[in-house]
C-alpha atoms as a PDB file:
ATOM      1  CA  UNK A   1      86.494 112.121 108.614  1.00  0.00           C
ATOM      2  CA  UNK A   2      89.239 112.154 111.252  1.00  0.00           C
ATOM      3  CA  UNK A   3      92.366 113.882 110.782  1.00  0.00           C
ATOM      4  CA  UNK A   4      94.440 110.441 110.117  1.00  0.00           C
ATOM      5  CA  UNK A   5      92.177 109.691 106.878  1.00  0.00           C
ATOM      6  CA  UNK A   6      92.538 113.030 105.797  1.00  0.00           C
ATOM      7  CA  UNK A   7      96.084 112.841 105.460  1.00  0.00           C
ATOM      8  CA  UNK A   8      95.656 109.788 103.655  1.00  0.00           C
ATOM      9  CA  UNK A   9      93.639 110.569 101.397  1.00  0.00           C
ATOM     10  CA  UNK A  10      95.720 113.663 100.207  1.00  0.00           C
ATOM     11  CA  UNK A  11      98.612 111.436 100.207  1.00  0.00           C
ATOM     12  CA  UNK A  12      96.959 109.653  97.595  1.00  0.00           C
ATOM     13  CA  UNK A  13      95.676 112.095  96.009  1.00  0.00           C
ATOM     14  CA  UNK A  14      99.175 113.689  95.302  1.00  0.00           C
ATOM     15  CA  UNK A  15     100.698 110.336  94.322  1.00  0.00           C
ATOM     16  CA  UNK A  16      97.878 110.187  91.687  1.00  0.00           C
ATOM     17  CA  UNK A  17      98.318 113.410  90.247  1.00  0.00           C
ATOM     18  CA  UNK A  18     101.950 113.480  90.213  1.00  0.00           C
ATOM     19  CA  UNK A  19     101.561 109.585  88.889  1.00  0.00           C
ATOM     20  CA  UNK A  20     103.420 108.070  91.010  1.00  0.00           C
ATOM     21  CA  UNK A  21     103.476 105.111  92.613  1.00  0.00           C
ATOM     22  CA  UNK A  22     103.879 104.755  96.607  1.00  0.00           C
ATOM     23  CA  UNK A  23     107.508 103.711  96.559  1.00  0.00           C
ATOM     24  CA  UNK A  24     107.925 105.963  94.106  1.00  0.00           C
ATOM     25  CA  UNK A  25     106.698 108.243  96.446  1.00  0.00           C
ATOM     26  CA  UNK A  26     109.379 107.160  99.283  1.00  0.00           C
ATOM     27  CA  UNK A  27     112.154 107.436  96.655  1.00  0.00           C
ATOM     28  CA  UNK A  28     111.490 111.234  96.401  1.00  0.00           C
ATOM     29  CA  UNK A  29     110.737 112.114  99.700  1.00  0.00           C
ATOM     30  CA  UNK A  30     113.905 110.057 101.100  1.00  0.00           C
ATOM     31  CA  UNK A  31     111.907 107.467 103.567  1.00  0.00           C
ATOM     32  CA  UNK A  32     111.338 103.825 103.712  1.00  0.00           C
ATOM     33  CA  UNK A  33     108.390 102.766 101.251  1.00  0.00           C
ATOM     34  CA  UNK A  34     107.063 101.562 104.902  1.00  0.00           C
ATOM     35  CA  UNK A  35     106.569 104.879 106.324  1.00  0.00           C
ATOM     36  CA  UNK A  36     104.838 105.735 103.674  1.00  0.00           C
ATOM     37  CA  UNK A  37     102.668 102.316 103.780  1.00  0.00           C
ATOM     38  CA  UNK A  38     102.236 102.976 107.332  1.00  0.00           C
ATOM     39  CA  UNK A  39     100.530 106.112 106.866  1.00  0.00           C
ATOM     40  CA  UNK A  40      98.080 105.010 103.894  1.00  0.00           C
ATOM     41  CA  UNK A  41      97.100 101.445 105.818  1.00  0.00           C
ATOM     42  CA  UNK A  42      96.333 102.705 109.497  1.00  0.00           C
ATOM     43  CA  UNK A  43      99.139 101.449 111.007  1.00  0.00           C
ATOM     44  CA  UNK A  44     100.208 104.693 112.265  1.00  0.00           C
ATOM     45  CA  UNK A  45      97.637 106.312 113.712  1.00  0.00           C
ATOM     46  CA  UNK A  46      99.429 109.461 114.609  1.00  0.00           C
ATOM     47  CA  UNK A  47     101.509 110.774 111.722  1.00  0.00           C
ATOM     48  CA  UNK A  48     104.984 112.903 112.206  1.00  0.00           C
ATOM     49  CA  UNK A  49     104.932 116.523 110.677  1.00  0.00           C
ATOM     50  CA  UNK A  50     107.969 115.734 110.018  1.00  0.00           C
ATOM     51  CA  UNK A  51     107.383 112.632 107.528  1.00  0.00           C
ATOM     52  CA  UNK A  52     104.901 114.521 105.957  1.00  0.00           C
ATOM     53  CA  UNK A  53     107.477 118.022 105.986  1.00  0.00           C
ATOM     54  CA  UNK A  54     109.431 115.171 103.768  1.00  0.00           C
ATOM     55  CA  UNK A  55     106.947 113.923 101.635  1.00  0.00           C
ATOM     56  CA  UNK A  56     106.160 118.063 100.625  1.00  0.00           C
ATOM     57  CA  UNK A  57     109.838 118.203 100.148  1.00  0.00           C
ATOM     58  CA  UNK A  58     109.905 115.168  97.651  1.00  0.00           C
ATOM     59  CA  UNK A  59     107.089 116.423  95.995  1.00  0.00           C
ATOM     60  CA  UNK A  60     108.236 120.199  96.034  1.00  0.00           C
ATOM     61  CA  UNK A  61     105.487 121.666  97.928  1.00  0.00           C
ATOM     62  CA  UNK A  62     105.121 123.363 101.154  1.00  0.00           C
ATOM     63  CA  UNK A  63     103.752 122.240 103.787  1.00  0.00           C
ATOM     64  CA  UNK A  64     100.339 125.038 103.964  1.00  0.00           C
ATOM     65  CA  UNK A  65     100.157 123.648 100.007  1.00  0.00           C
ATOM     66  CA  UNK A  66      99.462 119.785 101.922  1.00  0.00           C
ATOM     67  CA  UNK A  67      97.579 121.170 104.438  1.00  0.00           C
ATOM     68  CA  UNK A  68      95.370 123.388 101.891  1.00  0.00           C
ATOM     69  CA  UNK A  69      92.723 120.724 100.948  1.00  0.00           C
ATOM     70  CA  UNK A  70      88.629 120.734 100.997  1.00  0.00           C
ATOM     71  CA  UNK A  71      89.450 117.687 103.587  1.00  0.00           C
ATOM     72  CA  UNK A  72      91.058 119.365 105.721  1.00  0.00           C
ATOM     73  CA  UNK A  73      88.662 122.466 106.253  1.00  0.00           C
ATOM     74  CA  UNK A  74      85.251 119.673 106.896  1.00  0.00           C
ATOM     75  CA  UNK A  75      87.403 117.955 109.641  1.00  0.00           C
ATOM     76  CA  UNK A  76      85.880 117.547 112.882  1.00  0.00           C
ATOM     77  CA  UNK A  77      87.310 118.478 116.744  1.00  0.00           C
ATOM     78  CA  UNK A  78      89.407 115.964 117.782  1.00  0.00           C
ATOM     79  CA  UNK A  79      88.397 116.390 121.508  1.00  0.00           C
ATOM     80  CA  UNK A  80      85.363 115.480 122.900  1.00  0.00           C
END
Protein backbone atom coordinates (compact mmCIF):
# COMPACT_ATOMS: atom_id res chain seq x y z
CA UNK A 1 0.00 0.00 0.00
CA UNK A 2 1.43 3.41 -0.90
CA UNK A 3 1.21 6.25 1.31
CA UNK A 4 -1.73 8.03 -0.87
CA UNK A 5 -4.15 4.89 -0.18
CA UNK A 6 -3.27 4.91 3.24
CA UNK A 7 -4.54 8.19 3.84
CA UNK A 8 -7.55 7.24 2.16
CA UNK A 9 -8.41 4.63 3.66
CA UNK A 10 -8.18 6.26 7.22
CA UNK A 11 -10.13 9.01 5.83
CA UNK A 12 -12.78 6.65 5.44
CA UNK A 13 -12.38 4.95 8.10
CA UNK A 14 -12.95 8.07 10.38
CA UNK A 15 -15.95 9.22 8.34
CA UNK A 16 -17.42 5.74 9.13
CA UNK A 17 -16.91 5.72 12.65
CA UNK A 18 -17.82 9.18 13.33
CA UNK A 19 -20.91 8.41 10.70
CA UNK A 20 -20.52 10.82 8.63
CA UNK A 21 -20.89 11.36 5.33
CA UNK A 22 -18.00 12.95 3.01
CA UNK A 23 -19.53 16.39 2.76
CA UNK A 24 -20.35 16.05 6.00
CA UNK A 25 -16.93 15.59 6.47
CA UNK A 26 -15.94 19.00 4.53
CA UNK A 27 -18.58 20.85 6.59
CA UNK A 28 -16.53 20.14 9.79
CA UNK A 29 -13.23 20.42 8.68
CA UNK A 30 -14.04 23.86 6.75
CA UNK A 31 -12.99 22.70 2.96
CA UNK A 32 -14.73 22.20 -0.25
CA UNK A 33 -16.53 18.65 -0.34
CA UNK A 34 -13.95 18.49 -3.48
CA UNK A 35 -10.87 18.45 -1.53
CA UNK A 36 -12.07 16.00 0.29
CA UNK A 37 -13.32 13.96 -2.99
CA UNK A 38 -10.02 14.62 -4.37
CA UNK A 39 -8.24 12.85 -1.78
CA UNK A 40 -10.59 9.62 -1.55
CA UNK A 41 -10.77 9.26 -5.70
CA UNK A 42 -6.95 9.64 -6.70
CA UNK A 43 -7.14 12.78 -8.08
CA UNK A 44 -4.63 14.18 -5.85
CA UNK A 45 -1.94 12.16 -5.68
CA UNK A 46 0.05 14.14 -3.22
CA UNK A 47 -2.05 15.25 -0.27
CA UNK A 48 -1.38 18.71 1.84
CA UNK A 49 -0.60 18.20 5.65
CA UNK A 50 -2.32 20.90 5.84
CA UNK A 51 -5.86 19.59 4.46
CA UNK A 52 -5.45 16.75 6.45
CA UNK A 53 -4.15 19.21 9.78
CA UNK A 54 -7.98 20.40 8.89
CA UNK A 55 -9.74 17.39 8.55
CA UNK A 56 -8.07 16.34 12.41
CA UNK A 57 -9.30 19.70 13.38
CA UNK A 58 -12.97 19.01 12.16
CA UNK A 59 -12.89 15.82 13.61
CA UNK A 60 -11.08 16.93 16.94
CA UNK A 61 -8.07 14.88 16.72
CA UNK A 62 -4.48 15.51 16.39
CA UNK A 63 -2.65 15.00 13.84
CA UNK A 64 -0.11 11.80 15.52
CA UNK A 65 -3.98 10.43 16.40
CA UNK A 66 -4.40 10.34 12.06
CA UNK A 67 -1.16 9.31 11.59
CA UNK A 68 -1.41 6.43 14.41
CA UNK A 69 -2.96 3.62 12.23
CA UNK A 70 -1.88 -0.26 11.54
CA UNK A 71 -1.70 1.30 7.77
CA UNK A 72 0.52 3.48 8.32
CA UNK A 73 3.25 1.36 10.24
CA UNK A 74 3.09 -1.70 7.01
CA UNK A 75 3.79 1.18 4.49
CA UNK A 76 6.53 0.71 2.20
CA UNK A 77 9.76 3.23 1.19
CA UNK A 78 8.68 5.55 -1.10
CA UNK A 79 12.14 5.71 -2.86
CA UNK A 80 13.51 3.24 -4.86
Amino acid sequence: MDTVSAIRNRILQLCAQHDLSINQLATLSGLPPSSVKNILYGKSQNPKILTIKLICDGLGMTLGAFFSAPEFDRLEQELK
